[in-house]
C-alpha atoms as a PDB file:
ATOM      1  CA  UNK A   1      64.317 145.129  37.747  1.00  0.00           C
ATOM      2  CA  UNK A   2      64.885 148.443  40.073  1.00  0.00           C
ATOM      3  CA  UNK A   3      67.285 148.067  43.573  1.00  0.00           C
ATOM      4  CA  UNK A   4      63.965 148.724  45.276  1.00  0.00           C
ATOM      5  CA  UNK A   5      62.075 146.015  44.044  1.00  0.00           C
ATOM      6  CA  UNK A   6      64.578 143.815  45.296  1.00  0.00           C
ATOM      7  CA  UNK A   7      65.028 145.411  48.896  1.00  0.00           C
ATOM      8  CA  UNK A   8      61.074 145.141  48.980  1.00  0.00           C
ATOM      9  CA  UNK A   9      61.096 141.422  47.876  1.00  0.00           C
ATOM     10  CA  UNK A  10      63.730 140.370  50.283  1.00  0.00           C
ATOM     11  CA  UNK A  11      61.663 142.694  52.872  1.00  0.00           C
ATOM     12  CA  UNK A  12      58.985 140.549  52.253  1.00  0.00           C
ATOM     13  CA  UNK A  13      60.684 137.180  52.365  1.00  0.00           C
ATOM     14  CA  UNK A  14      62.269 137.671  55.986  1.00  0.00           C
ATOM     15  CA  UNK A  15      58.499 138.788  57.653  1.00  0.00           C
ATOM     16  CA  UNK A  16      57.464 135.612  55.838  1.00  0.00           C
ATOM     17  CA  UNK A  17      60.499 133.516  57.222  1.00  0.00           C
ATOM     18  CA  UNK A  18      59.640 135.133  59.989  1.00  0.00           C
ATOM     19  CA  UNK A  19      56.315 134.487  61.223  1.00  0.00           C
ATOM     20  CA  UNK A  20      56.716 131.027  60.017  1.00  0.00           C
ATOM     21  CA  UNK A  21      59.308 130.455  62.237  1.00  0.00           C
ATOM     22  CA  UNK A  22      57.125 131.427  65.479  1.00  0.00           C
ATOM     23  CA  UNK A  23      54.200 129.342  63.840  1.00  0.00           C
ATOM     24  CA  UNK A  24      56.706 126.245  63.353  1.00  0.00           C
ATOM     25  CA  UNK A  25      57.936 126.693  67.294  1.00  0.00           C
ATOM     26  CA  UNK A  26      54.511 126.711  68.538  1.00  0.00           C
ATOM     27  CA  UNK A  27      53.306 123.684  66.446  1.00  0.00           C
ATOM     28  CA  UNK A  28      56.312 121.687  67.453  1.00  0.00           C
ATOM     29  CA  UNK A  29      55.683 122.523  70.928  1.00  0.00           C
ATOM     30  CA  UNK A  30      51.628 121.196  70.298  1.00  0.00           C
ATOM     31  CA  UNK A  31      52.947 118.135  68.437  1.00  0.00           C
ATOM     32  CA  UNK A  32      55.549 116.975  70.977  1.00  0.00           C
ATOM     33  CA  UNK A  33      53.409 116.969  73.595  1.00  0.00           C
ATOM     34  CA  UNK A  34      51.052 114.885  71.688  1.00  0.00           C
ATOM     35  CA  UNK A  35      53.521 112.736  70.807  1.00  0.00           C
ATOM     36  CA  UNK A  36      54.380 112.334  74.149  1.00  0.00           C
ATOM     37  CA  UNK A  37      51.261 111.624  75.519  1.00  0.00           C
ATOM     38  CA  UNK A  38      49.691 109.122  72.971  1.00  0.00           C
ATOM     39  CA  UNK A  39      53.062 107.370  72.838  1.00  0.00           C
ATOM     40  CA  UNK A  40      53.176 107.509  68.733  1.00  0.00           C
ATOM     41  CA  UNK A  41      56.316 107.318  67.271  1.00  0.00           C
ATOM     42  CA  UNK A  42      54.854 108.839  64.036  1.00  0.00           C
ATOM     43  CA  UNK A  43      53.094 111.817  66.070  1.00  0.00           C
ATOM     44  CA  UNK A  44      57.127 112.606  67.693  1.00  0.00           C
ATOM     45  CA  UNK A  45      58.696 112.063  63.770  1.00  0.00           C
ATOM     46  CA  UNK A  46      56.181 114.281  63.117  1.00  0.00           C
ATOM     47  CA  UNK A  47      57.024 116.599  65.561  1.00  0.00           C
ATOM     48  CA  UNK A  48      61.038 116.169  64.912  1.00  0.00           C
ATOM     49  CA  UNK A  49      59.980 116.993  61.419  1.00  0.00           C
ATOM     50  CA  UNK A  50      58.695 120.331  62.166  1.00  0.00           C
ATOM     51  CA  UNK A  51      61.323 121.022  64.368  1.00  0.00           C
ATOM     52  CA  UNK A  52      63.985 120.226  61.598  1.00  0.00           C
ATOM     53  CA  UNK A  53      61.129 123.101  59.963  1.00  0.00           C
ATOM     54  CA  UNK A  54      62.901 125.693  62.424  1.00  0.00           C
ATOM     55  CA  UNK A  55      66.166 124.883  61.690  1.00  0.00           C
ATOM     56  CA  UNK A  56      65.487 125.284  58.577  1.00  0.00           C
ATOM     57  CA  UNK A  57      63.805 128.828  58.826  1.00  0.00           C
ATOM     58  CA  UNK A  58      66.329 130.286  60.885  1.00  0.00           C
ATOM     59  CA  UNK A  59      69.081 128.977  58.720  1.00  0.00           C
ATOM     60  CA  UNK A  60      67.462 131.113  56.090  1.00  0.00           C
ATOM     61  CA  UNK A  61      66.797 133.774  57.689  1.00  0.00           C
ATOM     62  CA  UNK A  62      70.118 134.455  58.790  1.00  0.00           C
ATOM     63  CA  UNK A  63      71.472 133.674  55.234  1.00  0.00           C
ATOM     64  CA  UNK A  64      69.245 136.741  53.851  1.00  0.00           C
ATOM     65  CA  UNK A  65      70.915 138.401  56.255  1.00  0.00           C
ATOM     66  CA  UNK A  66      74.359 137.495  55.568  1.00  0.00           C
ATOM     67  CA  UNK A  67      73.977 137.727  51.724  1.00  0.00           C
ATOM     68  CA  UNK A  68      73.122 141.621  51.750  1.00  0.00           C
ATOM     69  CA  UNK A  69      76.631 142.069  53.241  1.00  0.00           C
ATOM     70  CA  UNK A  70      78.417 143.733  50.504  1.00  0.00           C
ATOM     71  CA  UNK A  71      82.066 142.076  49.180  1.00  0.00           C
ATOM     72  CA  UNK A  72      85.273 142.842  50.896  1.00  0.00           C
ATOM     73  CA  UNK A  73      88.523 142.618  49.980  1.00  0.00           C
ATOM     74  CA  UNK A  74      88.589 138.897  50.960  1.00  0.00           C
ATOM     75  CA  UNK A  75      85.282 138.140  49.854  1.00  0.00           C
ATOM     76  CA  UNK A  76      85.451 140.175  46.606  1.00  0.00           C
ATOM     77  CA  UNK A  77      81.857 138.131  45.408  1.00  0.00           C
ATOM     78  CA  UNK A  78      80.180 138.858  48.640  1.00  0.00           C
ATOM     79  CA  UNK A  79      78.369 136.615  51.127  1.00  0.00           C
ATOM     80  CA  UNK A  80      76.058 135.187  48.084  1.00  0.00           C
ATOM     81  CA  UNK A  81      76.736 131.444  47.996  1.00  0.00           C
ATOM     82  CA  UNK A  82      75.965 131.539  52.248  1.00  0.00           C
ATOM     83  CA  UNK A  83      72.055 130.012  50.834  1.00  0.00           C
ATOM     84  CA  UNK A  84      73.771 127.543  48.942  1.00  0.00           C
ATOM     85  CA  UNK A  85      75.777 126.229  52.252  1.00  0.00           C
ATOM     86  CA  UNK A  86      72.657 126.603  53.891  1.00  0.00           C
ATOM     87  CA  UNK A  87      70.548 125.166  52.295  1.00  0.00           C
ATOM     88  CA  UNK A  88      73.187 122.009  52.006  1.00  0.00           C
ATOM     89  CA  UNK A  89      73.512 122.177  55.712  1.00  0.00           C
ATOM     90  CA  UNK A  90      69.721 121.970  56.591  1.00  0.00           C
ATOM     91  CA  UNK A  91      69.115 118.998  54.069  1.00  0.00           C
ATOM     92  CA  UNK A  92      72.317 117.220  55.588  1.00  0.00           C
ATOM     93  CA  UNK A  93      70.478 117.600  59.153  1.00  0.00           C
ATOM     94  CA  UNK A  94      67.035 116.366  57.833  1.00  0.00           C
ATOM     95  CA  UNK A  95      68.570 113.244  56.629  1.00  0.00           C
ATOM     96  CA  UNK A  96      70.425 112.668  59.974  1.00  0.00           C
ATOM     97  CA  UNK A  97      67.008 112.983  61.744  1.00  0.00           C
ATOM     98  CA  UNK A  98      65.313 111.034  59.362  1.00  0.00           C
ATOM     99  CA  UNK A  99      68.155 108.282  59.361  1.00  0.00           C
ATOM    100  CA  UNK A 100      67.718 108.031  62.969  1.00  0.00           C
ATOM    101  CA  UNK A 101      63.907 107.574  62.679  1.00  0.00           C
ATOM    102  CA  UNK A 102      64.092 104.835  60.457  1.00  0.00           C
ATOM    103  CA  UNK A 103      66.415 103.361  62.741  1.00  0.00           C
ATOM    104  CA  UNK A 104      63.624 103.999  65.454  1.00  0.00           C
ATOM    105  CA  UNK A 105      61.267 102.188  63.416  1.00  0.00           C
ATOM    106  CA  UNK A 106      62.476  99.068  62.667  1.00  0.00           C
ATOM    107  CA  UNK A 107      62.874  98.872  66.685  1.00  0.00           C
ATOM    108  CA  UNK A 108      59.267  99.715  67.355  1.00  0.00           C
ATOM    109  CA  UNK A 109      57.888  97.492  64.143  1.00  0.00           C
ATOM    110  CA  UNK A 110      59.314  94.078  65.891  1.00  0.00           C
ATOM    111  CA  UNK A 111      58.056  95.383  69.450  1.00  0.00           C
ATOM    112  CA  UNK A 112      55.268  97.235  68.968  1.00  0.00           C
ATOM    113  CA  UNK A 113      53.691  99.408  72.008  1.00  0.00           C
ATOM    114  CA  UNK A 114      50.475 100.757  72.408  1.00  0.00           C
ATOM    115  CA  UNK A 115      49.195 104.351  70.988  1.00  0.00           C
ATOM    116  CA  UNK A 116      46.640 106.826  71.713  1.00  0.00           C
ATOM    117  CA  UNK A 117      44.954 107.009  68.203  1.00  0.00           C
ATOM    118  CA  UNK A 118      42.327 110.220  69.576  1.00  0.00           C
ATOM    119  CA  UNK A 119      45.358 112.057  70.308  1.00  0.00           C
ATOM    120  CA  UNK A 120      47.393 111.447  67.476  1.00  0.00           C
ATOM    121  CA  UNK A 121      43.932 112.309  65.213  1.00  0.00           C
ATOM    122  CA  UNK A 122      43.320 115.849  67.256  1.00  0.00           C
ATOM    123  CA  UNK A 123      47.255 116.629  67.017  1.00  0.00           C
ATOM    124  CA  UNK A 124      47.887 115.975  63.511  1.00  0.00           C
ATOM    125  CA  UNK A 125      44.853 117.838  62.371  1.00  0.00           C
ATOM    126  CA  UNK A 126      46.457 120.750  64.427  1.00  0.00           C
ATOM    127  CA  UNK A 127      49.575 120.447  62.825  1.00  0.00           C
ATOM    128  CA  UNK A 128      47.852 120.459  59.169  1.00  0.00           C
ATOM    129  CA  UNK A 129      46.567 123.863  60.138  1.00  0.00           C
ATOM    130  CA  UNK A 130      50.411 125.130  60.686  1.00  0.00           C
ATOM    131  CA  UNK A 131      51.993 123.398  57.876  1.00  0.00           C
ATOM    132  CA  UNK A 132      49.083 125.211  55.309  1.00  0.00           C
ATOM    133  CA  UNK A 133      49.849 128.441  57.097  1.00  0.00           C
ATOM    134  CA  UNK A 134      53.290 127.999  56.562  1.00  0.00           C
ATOM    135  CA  UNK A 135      53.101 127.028  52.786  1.00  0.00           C
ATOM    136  CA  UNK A 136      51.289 129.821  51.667  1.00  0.00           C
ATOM    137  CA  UNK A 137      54.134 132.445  53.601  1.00  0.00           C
ATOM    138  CA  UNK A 138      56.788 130.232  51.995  1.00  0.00           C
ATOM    139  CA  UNK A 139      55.139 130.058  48.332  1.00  0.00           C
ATOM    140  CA  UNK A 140      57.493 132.066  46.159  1.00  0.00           C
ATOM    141  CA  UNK A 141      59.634 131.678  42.395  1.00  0.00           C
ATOM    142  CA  UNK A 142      61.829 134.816  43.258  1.00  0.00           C
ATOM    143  CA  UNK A 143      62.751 133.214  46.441  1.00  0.00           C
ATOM    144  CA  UNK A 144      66.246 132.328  47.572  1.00  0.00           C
ATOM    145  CA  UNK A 145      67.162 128.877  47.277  1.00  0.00           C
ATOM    146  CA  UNK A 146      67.680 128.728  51.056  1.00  0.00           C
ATOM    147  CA  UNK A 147      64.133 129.445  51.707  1.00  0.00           C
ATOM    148  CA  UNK A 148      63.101 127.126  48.930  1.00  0.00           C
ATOM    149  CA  UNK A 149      64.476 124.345  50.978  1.00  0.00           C
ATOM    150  CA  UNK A 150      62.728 125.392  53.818  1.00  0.00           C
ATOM    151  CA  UNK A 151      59.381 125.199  51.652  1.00  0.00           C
ATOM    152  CA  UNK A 152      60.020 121.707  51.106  1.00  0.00           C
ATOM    153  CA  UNK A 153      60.874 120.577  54.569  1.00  0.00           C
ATOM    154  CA  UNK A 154      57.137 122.084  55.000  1.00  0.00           C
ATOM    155  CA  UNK A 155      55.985 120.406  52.582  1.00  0.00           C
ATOM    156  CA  UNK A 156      57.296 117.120  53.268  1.00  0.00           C
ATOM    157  CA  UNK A 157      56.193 117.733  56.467  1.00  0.00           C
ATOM    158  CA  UNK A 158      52.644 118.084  55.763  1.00  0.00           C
ATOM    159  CA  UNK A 159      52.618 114.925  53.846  1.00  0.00           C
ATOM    160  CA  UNK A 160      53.561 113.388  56.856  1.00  0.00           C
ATOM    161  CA  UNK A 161      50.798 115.175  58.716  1.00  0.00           C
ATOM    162  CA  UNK A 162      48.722 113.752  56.443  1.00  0.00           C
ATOM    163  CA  UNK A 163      50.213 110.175  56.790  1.00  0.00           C
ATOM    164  CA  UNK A 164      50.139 110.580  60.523  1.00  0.00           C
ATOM    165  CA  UNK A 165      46.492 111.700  60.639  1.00  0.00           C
ATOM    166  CA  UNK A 166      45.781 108.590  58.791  1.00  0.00           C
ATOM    167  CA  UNK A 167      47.793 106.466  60.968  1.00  0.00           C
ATOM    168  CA  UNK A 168      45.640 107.697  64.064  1.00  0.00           C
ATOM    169  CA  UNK A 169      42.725 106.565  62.605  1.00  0.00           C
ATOM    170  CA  UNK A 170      44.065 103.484  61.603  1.00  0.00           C
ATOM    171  CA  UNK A 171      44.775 102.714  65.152  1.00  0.00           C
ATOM    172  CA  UNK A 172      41.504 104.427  66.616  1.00  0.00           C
ATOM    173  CA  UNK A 173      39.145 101.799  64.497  1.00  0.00           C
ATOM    174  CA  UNK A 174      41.581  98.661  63.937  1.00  0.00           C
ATOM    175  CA  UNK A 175      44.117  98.645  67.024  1.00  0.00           C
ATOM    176  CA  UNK A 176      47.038  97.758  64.804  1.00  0.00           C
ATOM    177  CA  UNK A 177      49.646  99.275  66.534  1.00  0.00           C
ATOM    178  CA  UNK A 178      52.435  98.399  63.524  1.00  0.00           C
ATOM    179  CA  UNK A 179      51.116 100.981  61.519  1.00  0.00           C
ATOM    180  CA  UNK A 180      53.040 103.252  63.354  1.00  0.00           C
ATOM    181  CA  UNK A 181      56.297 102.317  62.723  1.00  0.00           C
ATOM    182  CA  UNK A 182      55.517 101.537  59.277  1.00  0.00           C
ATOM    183  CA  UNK A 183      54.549 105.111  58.784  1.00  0.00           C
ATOM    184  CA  UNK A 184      57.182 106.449  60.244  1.00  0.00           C
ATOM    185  CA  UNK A 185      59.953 104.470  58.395  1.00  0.00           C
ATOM    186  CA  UNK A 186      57.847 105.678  55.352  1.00  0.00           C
ATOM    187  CA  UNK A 187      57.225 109.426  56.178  1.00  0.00           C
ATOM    188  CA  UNK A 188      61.637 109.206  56.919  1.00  0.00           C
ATOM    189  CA  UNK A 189      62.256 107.908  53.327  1.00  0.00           C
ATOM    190  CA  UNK A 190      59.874 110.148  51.670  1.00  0.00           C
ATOM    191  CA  UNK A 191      61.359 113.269  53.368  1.00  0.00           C
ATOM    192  CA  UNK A 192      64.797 112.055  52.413  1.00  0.00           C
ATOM    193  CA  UNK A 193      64.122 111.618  49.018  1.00  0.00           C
ATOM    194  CA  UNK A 194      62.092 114.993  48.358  1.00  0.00           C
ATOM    195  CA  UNK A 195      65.235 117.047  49.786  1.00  0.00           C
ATOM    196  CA  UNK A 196      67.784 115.389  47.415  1.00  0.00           C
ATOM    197  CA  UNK A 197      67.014 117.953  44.846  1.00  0.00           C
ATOM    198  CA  UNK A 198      67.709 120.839  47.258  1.00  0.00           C
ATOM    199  CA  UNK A 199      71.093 119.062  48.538  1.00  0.00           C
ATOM    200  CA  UNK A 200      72.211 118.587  44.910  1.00  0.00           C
ATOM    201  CA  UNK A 201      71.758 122.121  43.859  1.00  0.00           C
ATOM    202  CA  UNK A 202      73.054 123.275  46.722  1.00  0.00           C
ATOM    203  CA  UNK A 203      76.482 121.251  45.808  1.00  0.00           C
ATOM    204  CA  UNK A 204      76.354 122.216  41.855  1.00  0.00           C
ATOM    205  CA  UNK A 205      76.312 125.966  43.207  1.00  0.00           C
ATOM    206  CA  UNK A 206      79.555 125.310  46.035  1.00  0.00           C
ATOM    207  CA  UNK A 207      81.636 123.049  43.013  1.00  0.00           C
ATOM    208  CA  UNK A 208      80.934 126.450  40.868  1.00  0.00           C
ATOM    209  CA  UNK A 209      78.588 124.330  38.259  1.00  0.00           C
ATOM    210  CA  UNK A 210      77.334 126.141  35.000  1.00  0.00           C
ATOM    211  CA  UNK A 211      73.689 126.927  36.058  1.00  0.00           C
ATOM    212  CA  UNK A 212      71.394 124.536  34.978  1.00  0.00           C
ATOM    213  CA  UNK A 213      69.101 127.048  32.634  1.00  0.00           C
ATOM    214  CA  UNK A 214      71.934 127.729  30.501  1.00  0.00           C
ATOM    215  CA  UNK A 215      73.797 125.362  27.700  1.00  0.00           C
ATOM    216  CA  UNK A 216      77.445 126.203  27.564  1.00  0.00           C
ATOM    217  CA  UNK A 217      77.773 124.836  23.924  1.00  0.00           C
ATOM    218  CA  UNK A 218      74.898 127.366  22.886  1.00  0.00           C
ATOM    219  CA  UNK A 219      76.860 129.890  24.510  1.00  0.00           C
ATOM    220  CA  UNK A 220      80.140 129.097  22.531  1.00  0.00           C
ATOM    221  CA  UNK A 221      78.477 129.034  19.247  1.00  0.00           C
ATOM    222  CA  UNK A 222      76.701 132.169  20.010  1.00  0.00           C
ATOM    223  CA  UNK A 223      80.289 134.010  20.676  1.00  0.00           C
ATOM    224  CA  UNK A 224      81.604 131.963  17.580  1.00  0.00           C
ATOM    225  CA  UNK A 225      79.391 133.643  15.479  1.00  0.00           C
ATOM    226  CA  UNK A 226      79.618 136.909  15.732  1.00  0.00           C
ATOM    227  CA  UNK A 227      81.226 138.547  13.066  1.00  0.00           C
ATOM    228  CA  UNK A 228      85.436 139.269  13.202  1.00  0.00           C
ATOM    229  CA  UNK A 229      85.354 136.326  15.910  1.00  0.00           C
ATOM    230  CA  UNK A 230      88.028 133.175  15.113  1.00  0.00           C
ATOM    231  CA  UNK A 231      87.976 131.178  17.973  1.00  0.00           C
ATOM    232  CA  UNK A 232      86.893 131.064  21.773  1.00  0.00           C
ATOM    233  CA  UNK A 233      89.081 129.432  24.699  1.00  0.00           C
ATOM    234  CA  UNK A 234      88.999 129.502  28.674  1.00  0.00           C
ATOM    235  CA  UNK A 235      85.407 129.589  28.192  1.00  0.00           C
ATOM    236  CA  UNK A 236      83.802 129.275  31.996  1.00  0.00           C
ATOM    237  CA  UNK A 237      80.201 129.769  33.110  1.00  0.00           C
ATOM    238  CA  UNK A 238      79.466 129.213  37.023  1.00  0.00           C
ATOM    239  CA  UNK A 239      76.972 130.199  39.439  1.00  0.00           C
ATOM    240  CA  UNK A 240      77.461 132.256  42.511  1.00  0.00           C
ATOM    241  CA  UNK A 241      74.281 131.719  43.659  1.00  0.00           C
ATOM    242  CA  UNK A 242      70.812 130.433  42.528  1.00  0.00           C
ATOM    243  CA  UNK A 243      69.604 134.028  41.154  1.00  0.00           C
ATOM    244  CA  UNK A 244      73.471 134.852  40.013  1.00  0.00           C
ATOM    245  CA  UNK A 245      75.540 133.341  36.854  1.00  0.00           C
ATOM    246  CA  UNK A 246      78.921 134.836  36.032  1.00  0.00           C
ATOM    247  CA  UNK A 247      81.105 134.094  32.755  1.00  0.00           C
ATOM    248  CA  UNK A 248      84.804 134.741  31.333  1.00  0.00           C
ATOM    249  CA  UNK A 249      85.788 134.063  28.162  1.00  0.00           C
ATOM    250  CA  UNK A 250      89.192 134.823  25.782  1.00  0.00           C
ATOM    251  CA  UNK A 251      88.068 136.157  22.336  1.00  0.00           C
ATOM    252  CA  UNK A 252      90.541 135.690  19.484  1.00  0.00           C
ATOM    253  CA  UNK A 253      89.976 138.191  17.207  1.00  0.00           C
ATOM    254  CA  UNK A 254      91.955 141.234  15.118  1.00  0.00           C
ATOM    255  CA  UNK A 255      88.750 143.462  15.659  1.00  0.00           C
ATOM    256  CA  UNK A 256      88.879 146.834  17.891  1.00  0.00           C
ATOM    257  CA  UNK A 257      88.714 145.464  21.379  1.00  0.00           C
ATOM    258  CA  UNK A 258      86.110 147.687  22.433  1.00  0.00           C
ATOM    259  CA  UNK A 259      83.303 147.265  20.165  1.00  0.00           C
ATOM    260  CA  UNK A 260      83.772 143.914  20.238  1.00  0.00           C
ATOM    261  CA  UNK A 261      83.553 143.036  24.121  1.00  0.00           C
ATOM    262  CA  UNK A 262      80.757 145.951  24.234  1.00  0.00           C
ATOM    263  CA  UNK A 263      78.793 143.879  21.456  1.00  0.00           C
ATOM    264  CA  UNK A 264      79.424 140.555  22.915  1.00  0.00           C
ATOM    265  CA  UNK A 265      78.435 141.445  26.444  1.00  0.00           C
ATOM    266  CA  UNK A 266      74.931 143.091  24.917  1.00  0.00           C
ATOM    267  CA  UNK A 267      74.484 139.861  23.324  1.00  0.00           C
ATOM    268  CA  UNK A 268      75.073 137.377  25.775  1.00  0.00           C
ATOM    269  CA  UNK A 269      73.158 139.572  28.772  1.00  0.00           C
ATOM    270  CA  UNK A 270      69.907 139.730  26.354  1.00  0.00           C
ATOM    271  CA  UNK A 271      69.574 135.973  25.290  1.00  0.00           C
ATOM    272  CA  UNK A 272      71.154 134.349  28.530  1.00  0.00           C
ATOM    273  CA  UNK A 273      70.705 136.879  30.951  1.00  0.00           C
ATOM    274  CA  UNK A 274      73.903 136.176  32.720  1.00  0.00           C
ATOM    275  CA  UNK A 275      74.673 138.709  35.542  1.00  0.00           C
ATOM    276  CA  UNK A 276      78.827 139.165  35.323  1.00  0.00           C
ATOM    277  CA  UNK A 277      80.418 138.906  32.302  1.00  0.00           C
ATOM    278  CA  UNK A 278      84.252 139.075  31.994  1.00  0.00           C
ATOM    279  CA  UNK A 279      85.502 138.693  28.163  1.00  0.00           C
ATOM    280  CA  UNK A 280      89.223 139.142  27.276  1.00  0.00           C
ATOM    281  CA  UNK A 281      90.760 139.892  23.671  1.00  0.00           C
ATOM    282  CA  UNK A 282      93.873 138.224  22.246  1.00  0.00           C
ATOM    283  CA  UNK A 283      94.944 138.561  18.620  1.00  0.00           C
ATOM    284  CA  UNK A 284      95.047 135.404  16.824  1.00  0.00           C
ATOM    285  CA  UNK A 285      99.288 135.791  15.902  1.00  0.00           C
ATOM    286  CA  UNK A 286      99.694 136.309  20.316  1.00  0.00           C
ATOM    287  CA  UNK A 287      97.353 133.577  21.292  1.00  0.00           C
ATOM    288  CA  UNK A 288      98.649 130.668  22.325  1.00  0.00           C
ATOM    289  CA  UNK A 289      95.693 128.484  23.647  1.00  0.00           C
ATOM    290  CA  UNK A 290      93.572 126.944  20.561  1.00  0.00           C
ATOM    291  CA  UNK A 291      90.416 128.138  20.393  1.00  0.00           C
ATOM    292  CA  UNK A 292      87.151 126.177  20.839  1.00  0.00           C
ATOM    293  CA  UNK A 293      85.163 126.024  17.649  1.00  0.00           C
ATOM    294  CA  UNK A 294      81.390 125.065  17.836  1.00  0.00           C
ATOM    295  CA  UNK A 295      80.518 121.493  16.931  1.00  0.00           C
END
């Protein structure tokens, strides 16, 4: 893959982070006033929801930015891991919000209030346009994990468009007013469980966890087995960011160094595709870690 295809990718992922941004701050604008003026607590989750959206948006935007900064001296990897912190950062905010909306609706199940159900109907369809605009700019594999956690705050917040859409008509034709809360406690622990998966990878990548495509005991037997090769130890594989793996390794062998490391590295880049590789040579008589064998 060329250095412009990736300038032009990431190009393309800001003017989509972007424009979703200024469609998210409208929206929220539209969905708080509705909120407001219907009195539905589900309509203002809603509306928090896309809000938390923003955040979310921003935060990535401004970690594309930061990751193009090149390393330094005292950040010799570079600004890479900033869409892992980000992305932790926005999840850890959407489950404060959400925590506090639950909270909200247990108060508003056991003294319910009346709701506009027209307005919450006409403002929820609105906000079902914006969230499908929004998904199709945020729809990407090759995107950062920073803006994949913004995709599923959109996402989870289109469900709860949905939910909320139903909810007005609920109360339109029935005049149950619990359904409100009800919805809203559920919309909270929907949203809370669909962003564990983003908060969890976002950890693995900050504790420097071996990325989850690759299997570090197929990687030892693979450097085991090359020819001349009689053990393997200080074997780590980490990730400094979703799209970047590094590795280091001690190779006991009495082989020419150079071949060796220039065989091994040609190996392990073609069937693991890891991006930094770091491989050190001891001879068997001067090593004094024992190797790791393959089981």
């Amino acid at each position: 893959m060329s250095c412009d295809h990736n300038h032009s990718s990431l190009f393309s992922e800001k003017n989509r982070l972007l424009t979703s941004i200024l469609i998210a701050t409208l929206f929220t604008l539209v969905e708080l006033t509705g909120g407001f003026l219907s009195n539905s607590l589900a309509l203002l989750s809603d509306a928090l929801h896309l809000f938390s959206d923003v955040g979310a948006l921003v935060l990535g935007l401004l970690v594309l930015r930061y990751a193009e900064k090149p390393a330094s001296h005292t950040k010799t990897y570079g600004y890479a891991r900033a869409e892992a912190l980000g992305a932790l950062l926005s999840g850890l905010f959407l489950w404060g919000l959400m925590g506090y909306l639950i909270y909200e609706s247990v108060l508003r199940f056991f003294s319910p209030e009346s709701v506009q159900g027209s307005i919450v109907v006409i403002t929820s369809l609105i906000a079902l346009i914006a969230n499908g605009l929004m998904l199709k700019l945020l729809h990407g594999d090759s995107f950062s994990l920073t803006t994949k956690a913004a995709y599923l705050h959109v996402v989870s917040d289109l469900l709860g468009s949905i939910g909320v859409l139903a909810n007005g008509l609920i109360i339109r034709t029935t005049g149950w007013y619990r359904i409100d809360p009800i919805l809203s406690f559920f919309i909270a622990f929907v949203i809370i469980r669909s962003t564990y998966h983003t908060i969890a990878s976002a950890i693995h990548i900050l504790m420097e966890g071996a990325p989850k495509n690759l299997c570090t005991k197929k990687i030892l037997s693979t450097l085991n087995d090359l020819p001349s090769v009689e053990g393997v130890h200080d074997l780590h594989v980490w990730c400094i960011s979703s799209k970047k793996s590094c590795l280091s390794a001690h190779l006991v062998t009495e082989e020419d160094p150079f071949h060796l490391i220039e065989r091994a590295t040609a190996l392990l880049k073609q069937q693991f595709s890891i991006d930094h590789i770091t491989l050190q040579i001891e001879h068997p008589q001067a090593s004094s870690c024992k190797p790791l064998r393959k089981e």
